[in-house]
Protein backbone atom coordinates (compact mmCIF):
# COMPACT_ATOMS: atom_id res chain seq x y z
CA UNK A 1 -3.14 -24.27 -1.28
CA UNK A 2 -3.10 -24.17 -5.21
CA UNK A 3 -0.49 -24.41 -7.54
CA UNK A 4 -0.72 -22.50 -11.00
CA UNK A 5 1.28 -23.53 -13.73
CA UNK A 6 1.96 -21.68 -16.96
CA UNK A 7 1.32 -23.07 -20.36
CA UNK A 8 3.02 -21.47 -23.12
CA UNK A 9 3.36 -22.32 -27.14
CA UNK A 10 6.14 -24.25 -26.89
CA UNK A 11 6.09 -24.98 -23.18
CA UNK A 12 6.71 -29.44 -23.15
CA UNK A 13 7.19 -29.91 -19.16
CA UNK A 14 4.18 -28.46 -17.75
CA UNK A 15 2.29 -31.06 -17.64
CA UNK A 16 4.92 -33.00 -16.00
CA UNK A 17 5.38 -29.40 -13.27
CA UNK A 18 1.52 -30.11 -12.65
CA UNK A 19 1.43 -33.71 -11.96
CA UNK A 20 4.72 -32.89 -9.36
CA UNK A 21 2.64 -29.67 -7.66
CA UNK A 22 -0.28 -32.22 -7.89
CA UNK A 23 1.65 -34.83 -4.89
CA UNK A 24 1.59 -31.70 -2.52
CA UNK A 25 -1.42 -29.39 -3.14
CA UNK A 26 -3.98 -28.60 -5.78
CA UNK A 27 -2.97 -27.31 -8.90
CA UNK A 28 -3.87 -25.95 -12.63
CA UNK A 29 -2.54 -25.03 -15.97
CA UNK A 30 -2.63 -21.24 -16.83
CA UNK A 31 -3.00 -20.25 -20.08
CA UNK A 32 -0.92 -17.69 -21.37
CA UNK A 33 -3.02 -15.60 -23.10
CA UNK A 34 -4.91 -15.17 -20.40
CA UNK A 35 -4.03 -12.85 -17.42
CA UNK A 36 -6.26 -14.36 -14.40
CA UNK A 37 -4.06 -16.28 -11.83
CA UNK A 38 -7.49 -17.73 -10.76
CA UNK A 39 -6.68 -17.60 -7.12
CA UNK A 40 -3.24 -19.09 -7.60
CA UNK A 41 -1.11 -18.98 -4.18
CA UNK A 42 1.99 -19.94 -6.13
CA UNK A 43 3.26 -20.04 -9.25
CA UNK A 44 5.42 -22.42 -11.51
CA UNK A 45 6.92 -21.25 -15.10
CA UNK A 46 7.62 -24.53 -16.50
CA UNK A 47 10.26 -25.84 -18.78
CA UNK A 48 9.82 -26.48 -22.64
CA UNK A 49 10.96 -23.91 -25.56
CA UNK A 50 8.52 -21.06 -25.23
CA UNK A 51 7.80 -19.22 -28.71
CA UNK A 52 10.25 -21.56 -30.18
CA UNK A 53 13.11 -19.63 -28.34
CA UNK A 54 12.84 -17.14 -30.99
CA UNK A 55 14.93 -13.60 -30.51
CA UNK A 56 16.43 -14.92 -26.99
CA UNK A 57 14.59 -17.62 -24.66
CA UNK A 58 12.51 -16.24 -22.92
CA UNK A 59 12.37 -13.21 -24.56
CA UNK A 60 8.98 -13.42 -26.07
CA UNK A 61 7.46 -15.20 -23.21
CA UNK A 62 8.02 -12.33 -20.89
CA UNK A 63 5.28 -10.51 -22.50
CA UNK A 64 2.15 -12.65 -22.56
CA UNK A 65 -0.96 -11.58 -20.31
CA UNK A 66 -0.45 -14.26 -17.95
CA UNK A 67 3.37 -12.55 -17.35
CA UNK A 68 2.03 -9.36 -16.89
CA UNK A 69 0.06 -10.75 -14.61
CA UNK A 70 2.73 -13.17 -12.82
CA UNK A 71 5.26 -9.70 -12.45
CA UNK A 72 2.42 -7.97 -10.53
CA UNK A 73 1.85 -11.24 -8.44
CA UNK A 74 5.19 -11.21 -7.80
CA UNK A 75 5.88 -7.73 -7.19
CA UNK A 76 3.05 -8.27 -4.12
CA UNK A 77 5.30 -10.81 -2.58
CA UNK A 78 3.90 -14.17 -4.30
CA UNK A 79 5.71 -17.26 -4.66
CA UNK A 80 6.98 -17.61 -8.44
CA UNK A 81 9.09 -20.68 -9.24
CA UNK A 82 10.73 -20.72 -13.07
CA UNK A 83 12.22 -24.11 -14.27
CA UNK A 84 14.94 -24.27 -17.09
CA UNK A 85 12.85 -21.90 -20.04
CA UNK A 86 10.81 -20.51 -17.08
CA UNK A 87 14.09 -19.29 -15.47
CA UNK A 88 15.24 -17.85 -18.60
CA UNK A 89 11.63 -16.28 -19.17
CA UNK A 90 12.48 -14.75 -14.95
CA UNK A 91 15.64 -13.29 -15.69
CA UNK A 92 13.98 -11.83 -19.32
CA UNK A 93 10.92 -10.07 -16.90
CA UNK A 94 13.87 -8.85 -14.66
CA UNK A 95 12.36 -11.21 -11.92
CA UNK A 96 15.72 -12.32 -11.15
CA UNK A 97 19.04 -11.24 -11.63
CA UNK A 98 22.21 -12.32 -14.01
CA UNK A 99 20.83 -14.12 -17.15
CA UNK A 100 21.45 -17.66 -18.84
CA UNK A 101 23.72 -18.09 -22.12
CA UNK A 102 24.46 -20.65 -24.25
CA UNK A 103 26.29 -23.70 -22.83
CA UNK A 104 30.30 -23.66 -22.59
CA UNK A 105 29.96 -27.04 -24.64
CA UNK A 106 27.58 -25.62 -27.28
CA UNK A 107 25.57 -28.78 -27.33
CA UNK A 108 22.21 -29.20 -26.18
CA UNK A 109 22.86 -31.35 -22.97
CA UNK A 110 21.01 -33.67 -20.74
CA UNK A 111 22.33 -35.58 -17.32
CA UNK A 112 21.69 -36.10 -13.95
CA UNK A 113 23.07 -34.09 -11.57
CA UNK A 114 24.21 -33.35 -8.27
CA UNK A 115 23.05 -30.09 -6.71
CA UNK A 116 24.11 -28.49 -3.63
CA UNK A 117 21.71 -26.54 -1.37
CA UNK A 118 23.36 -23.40 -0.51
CA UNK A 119 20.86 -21.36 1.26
CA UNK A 120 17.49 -23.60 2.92
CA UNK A 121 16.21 -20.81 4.33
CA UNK A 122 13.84 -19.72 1.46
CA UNK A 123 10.27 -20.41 0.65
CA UNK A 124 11.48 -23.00 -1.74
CA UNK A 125 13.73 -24.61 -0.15
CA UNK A 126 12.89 -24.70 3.51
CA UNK A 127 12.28 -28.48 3.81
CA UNK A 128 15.59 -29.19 2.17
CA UNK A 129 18.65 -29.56 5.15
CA UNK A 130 21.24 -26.83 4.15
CA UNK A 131 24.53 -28.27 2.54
CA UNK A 132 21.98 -31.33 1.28
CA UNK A 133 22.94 -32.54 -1.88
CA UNK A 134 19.95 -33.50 -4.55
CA UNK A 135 19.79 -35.57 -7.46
CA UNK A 136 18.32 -33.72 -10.59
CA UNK A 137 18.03 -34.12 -14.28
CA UNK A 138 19.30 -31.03 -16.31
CA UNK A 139 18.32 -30.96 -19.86
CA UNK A 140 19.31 -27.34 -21.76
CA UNK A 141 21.37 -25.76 -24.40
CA UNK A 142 21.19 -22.48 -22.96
CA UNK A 143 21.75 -22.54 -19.18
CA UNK A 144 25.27 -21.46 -18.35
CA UNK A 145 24.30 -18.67 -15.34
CA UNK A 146 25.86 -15.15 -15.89
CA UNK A 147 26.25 -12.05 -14.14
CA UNK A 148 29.13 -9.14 -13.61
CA UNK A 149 31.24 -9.66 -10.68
CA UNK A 150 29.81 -6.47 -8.58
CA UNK A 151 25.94 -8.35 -9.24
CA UNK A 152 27.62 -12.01 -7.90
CA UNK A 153 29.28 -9.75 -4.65
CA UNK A 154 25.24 -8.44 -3.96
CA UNK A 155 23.94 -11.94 -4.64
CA UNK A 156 26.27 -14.07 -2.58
CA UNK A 157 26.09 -11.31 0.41
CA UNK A 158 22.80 -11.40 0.59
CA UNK A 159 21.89 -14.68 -0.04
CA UNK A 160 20.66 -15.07 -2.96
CA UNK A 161 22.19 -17.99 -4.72
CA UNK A 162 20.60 -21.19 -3.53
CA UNK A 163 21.70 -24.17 -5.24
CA UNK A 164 24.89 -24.86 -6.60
CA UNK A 165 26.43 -27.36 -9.05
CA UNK A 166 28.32 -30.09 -7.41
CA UNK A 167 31.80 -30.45 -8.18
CA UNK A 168 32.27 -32.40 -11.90
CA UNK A 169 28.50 -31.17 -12.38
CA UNK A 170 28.76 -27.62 -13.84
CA UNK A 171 28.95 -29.13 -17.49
CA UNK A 172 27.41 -25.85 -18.82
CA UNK A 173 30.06 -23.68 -17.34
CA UNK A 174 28.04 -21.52 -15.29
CA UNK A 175 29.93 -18.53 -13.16
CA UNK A 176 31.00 -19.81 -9.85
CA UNK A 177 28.81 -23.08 -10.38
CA UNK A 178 25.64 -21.65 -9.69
CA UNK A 179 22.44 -23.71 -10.75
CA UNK A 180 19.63 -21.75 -8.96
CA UNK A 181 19.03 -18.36 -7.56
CA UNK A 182 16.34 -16.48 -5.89
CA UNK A 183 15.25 -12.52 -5.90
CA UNK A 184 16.00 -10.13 -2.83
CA UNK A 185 12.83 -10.82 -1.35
CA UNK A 186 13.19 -14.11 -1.81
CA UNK A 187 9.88 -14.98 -3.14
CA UNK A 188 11.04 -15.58 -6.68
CA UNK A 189 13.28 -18.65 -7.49
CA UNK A 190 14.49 -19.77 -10.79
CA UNK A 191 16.87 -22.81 -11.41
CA UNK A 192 18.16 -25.06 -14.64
CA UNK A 193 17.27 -28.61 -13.72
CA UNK A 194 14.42 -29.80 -13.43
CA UNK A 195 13.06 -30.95 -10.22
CA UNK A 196 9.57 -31.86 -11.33
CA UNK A 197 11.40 -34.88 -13.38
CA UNK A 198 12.88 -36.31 -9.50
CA UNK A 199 9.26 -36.65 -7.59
CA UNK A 200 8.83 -40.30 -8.07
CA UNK A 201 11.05 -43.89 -7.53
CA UNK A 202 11.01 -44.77 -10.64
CA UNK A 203 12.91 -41.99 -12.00
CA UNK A 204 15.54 -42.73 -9.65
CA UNK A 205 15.25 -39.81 -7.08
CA UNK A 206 12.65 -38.13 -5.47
CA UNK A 207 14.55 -35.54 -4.67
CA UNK A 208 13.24 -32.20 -6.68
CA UNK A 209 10.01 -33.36 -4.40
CA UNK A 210 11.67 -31.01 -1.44
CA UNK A 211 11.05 -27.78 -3.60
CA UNK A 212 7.26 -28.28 -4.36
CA UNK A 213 7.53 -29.19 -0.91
CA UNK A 214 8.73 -26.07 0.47
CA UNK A 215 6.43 -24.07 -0.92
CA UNK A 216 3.46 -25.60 0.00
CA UNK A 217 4.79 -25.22 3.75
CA UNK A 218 5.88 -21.59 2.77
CA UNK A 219 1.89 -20.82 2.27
CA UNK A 220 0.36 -22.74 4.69
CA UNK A 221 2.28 -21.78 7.56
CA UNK A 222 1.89 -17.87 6.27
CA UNK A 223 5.14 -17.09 4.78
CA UNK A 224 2.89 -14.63 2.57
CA UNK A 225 0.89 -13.47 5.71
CA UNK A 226 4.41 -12.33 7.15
CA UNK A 227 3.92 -9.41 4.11
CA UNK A 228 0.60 -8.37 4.40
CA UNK A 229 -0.45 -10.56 1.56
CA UNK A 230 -4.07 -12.66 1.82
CA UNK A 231 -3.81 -15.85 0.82
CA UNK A 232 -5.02 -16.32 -2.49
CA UNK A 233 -4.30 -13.51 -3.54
CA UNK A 234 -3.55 -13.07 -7.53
């Protein structure tokens, strides 16, 4: 099973997304001028400030090759992952729903925090027990979740939002706490911390481990296969 991961001007955490895909499976940076997902089985849109963040963030991103060719890769039932600027650069490709705006506190912000596993039964989140509660550095000015109240109605009903802030956690004020959500199929996942900086001791919790995790289980025990997809596929 291989990991790709995205590298973008701007982009400052994927090395750090590699090294974390790296303690599971294989994996390999993607440039993103280029549009081959050389065989990729999954995804990751790393973290960092894309373009600069220039127009919105994300906004810029969304239309490189390798984008072009992620949305197609995606729209064939592949596993996509998008951490902090890579979920902003999701919701900008309409990947996933709602859309990320500037903190409530107007300050860039970084802490640990607590996150609470809403729904375990996705392809990212399947080795993580439901109602677990993970230990996760956030670092973002522009991460406070959004969406109308008729979207949030869809999303909670069918299951959509899958990691919460704990209480005393949601210090960027997003709507009804939420930290991470998925698509309908459930094959695309974005969140705001960042779980590839909570995969070793000696950053004080291993805990983002469970999402890199996940995946690799969702591929090798045929999560894609369930849609007709061949692994490997790109």
């Amino acid at each position: 099973m291989k990991f790709g991961v995205l590298q973008f001007p701007g982009s400052c955490d994927e090395v750090d997304a590699l090294q974390a895909a790296r303690r599971v499976a294989d994996a390999e940076l993607l440039w993103y001028g280029e549009p081959d997902l050389r065989g990729a089985d999954a995804i990751i849109v790393p973290g960092g400030f894309s373009y600069g963040d220039y127009l919105r963030a994300g906004a810029i991103a969304r239309f490189s090759p390798a984008m072009e060719s992620v949305i197609a890769f995606a729209g064939a039932g592949g596993l996509v992952l998008g951490i902090c600027n890579g979920f902003q650069v999701l919701c900008e490709a309409h990947l996933l729903p709602g859309a990320l705006l500037v903190n409530a506190n107007r300050h860039f912000t970084f802490r640990q925090v607590r996150l609470q596993v809403v729904n375990a039964d996705t392809p990212f989140t399947r080795a993580c027990a439901r109602e677990a509660q993970l230990s996760i550095p956030a670092k973002h000015s522009w991460g406070r979740f959004y969406a109308d109240e008729q979207s949030l109605a869809t999303m909670e009903e069918a299951g959509q939002i899958v990691l919460r802030y704990a209480s005393g956690d949601n210090f960027n004020g997003s709507v009804r706490s939420i930290a991470g959500v998925c698509n309908e199929a459930r094959n695309v996942f974005g969140l705001m911390p960042h779980p590839e900086h909570a995969v070793d001791e000696l950053t004080g919790s291993t805990d983002g481990l469970c999402l890199f995790e996940s995946m690799r289980l969702a591929v090798e025990e045929g999560w894609r296969a369930d849609l007709g997809i061949s692994a490997g596929a790109a």
